[in-house]
C-alpha atoms as a PDB file:
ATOM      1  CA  UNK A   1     -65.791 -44.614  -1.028  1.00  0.00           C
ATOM      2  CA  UNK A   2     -64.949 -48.218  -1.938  1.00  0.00           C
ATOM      3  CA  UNK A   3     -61.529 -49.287  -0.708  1.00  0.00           C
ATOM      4  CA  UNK A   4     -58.608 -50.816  -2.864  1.00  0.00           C
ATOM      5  CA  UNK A   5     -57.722 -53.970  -2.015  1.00  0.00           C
ATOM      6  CA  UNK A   6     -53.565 -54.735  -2.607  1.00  0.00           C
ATOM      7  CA  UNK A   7     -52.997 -58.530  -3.279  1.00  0.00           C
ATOM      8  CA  UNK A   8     -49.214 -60.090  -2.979  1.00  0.00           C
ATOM      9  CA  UNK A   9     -48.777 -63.229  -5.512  1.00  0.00           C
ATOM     10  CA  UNK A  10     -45.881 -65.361  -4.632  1.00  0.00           C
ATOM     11  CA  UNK A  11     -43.537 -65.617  -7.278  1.00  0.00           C
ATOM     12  CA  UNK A  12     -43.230 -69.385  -6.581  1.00  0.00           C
ATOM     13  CA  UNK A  13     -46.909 -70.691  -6.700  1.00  0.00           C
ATOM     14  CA  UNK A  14     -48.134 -67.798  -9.039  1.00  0.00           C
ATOM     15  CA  UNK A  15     -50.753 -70.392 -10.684  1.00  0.00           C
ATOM     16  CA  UNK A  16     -52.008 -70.859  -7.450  1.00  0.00           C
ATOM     17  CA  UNK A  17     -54.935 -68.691  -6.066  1.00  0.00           C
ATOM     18  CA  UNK A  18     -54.721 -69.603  -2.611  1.00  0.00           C
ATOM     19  CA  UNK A  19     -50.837 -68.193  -2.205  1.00  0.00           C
ATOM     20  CA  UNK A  20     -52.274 -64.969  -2.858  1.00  0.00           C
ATOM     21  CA  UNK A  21     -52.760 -62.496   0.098  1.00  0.00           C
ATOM     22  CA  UNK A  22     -53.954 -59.262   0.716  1.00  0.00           C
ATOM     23  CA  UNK A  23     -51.617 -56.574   1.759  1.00  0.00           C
ATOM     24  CA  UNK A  24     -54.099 -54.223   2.686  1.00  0.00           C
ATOM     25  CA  UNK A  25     -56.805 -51.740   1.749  1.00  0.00           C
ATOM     26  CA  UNK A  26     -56.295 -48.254   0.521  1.00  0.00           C
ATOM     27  CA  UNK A  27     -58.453 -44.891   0.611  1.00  0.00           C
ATOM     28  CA  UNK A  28     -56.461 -44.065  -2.888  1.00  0.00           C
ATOM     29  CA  UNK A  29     -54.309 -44.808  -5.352  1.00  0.00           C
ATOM     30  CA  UNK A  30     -51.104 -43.424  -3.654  1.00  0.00           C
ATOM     31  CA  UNK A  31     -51.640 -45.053  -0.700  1.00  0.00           C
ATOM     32  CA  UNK A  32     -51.976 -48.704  -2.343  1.00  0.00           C
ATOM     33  CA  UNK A  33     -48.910 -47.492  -4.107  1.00  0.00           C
ATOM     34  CA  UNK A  34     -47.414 -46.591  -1.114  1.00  0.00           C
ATOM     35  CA  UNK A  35     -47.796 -50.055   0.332  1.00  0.00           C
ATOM     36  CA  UNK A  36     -46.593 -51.981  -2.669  1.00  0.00           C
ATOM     37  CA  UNK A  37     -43.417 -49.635  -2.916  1.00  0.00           C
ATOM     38  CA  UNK A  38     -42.631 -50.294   1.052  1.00  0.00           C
ATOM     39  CA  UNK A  39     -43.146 -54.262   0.798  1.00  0.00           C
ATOM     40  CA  UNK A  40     -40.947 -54.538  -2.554  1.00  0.00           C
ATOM     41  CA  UNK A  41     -38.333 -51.696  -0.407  1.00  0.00           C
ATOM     42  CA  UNK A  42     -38.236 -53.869   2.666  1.00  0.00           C
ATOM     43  CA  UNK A  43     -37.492 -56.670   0.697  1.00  0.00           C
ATOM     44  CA  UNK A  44     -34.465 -54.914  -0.591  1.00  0.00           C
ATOM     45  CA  UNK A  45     -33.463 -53.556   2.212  1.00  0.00           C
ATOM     46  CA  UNK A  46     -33.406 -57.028   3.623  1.00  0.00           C
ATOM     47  CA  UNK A  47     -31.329 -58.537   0.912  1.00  0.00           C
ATOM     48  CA  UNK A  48     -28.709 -55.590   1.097  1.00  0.00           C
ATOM     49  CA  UNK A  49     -28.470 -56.110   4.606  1.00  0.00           C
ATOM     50  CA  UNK A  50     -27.544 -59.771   4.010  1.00  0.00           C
ATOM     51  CA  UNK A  51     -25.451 -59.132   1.664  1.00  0.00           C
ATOM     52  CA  UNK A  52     -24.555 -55.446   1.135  1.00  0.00           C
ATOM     53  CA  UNK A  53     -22.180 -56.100  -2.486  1.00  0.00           C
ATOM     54  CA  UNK A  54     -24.866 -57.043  -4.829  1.00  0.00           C
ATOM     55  CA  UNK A  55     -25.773 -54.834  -7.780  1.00  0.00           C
ATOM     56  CA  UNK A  56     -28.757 -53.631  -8.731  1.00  0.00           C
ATOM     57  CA  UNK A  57     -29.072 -56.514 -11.579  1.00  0.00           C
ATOM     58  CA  UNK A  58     -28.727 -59.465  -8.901  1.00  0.00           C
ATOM     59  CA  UNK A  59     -30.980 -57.388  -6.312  1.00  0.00           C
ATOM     60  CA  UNK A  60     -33.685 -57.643  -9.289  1.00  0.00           C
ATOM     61  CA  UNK A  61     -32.731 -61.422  -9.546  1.00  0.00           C
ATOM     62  CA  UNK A  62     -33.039 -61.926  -6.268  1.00  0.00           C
ATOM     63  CA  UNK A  63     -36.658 -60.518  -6.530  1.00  0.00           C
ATOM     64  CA  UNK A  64     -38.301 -62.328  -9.302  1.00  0.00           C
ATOM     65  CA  UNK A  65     -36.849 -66.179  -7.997  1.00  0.00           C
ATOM     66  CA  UNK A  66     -38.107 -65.307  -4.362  1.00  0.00           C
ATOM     67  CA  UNK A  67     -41.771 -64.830  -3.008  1.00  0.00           C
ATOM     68  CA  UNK A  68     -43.452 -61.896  -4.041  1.00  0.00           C
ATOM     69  CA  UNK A  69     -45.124 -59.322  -6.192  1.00  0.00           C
ATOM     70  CA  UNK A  70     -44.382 -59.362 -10.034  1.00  0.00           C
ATOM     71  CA  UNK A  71     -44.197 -56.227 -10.596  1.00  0.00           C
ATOM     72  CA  UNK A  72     -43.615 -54.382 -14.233  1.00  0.00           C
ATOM     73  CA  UNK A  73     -39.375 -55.253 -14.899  1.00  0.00           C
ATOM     74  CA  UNK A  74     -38.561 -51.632 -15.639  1.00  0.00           C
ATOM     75  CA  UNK A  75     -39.755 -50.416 -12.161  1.00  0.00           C
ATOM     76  CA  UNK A  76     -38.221 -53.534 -10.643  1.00  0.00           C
ATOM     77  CA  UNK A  77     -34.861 -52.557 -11.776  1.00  0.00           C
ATOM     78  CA  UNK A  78     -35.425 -48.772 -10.869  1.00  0.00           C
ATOM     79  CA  UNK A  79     -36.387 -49.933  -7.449  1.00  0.00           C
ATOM     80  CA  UNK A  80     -33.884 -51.878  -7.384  1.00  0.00           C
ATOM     81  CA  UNK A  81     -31.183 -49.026  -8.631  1.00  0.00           C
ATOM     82  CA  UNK A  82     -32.690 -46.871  -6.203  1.00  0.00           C
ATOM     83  CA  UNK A  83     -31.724 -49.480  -3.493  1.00  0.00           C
ATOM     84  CA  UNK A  84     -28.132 -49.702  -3.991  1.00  0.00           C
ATOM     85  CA  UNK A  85     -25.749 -47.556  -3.213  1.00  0.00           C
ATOM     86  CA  UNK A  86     -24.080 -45.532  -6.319  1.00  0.00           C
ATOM     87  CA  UNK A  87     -20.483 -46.864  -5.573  1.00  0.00           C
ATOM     88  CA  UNK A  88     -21.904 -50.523  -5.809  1.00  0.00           C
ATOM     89  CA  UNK A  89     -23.287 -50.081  -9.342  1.00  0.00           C
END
């Protein structure tokens, strides 16, 4: 079974191939998935951790002006609700 292949584009150099890496390969679907849900939630972890106030609209913020996947804005901002804490909203 061919393997999927899970490439990160950097938000900053996005015109430029050669900023792109690979993640990883996957057996499935679920697992590439998987490994593009864990490196967008580590990177929210890590900005909540810094600074553990921001909503869910400068978490997403955050996101698209730093390195990184460009993911579809509606499941950026679920993510990113999912992140934060209820009574930070």
């Amino acid at each position: 079974m061919a393997k999927i292949k899970v490439y990160v584009d950097d938000n900053f150099h996005y015109q430029h191939e050669d900023e792109r890496y690979l993640l990883g390969e996957s057996g499935t679907v679920e697992e590439a998935k998987a490994a593009s849900k864990k490196l967008v939630d580590d990177f929210l972890a890590n900005e909540l951790a810094a600074s553990p106030d921001q909503t869910a609209e400068q978490l997403y913020n955050q996101y698209v002006v730093r390195p990184g996947s460009i993911p579809d804005r509606a499941d950026c901002v679920a993510l990113c609700e999912a992140a934060v804490p209820r009574t930070l909203q």
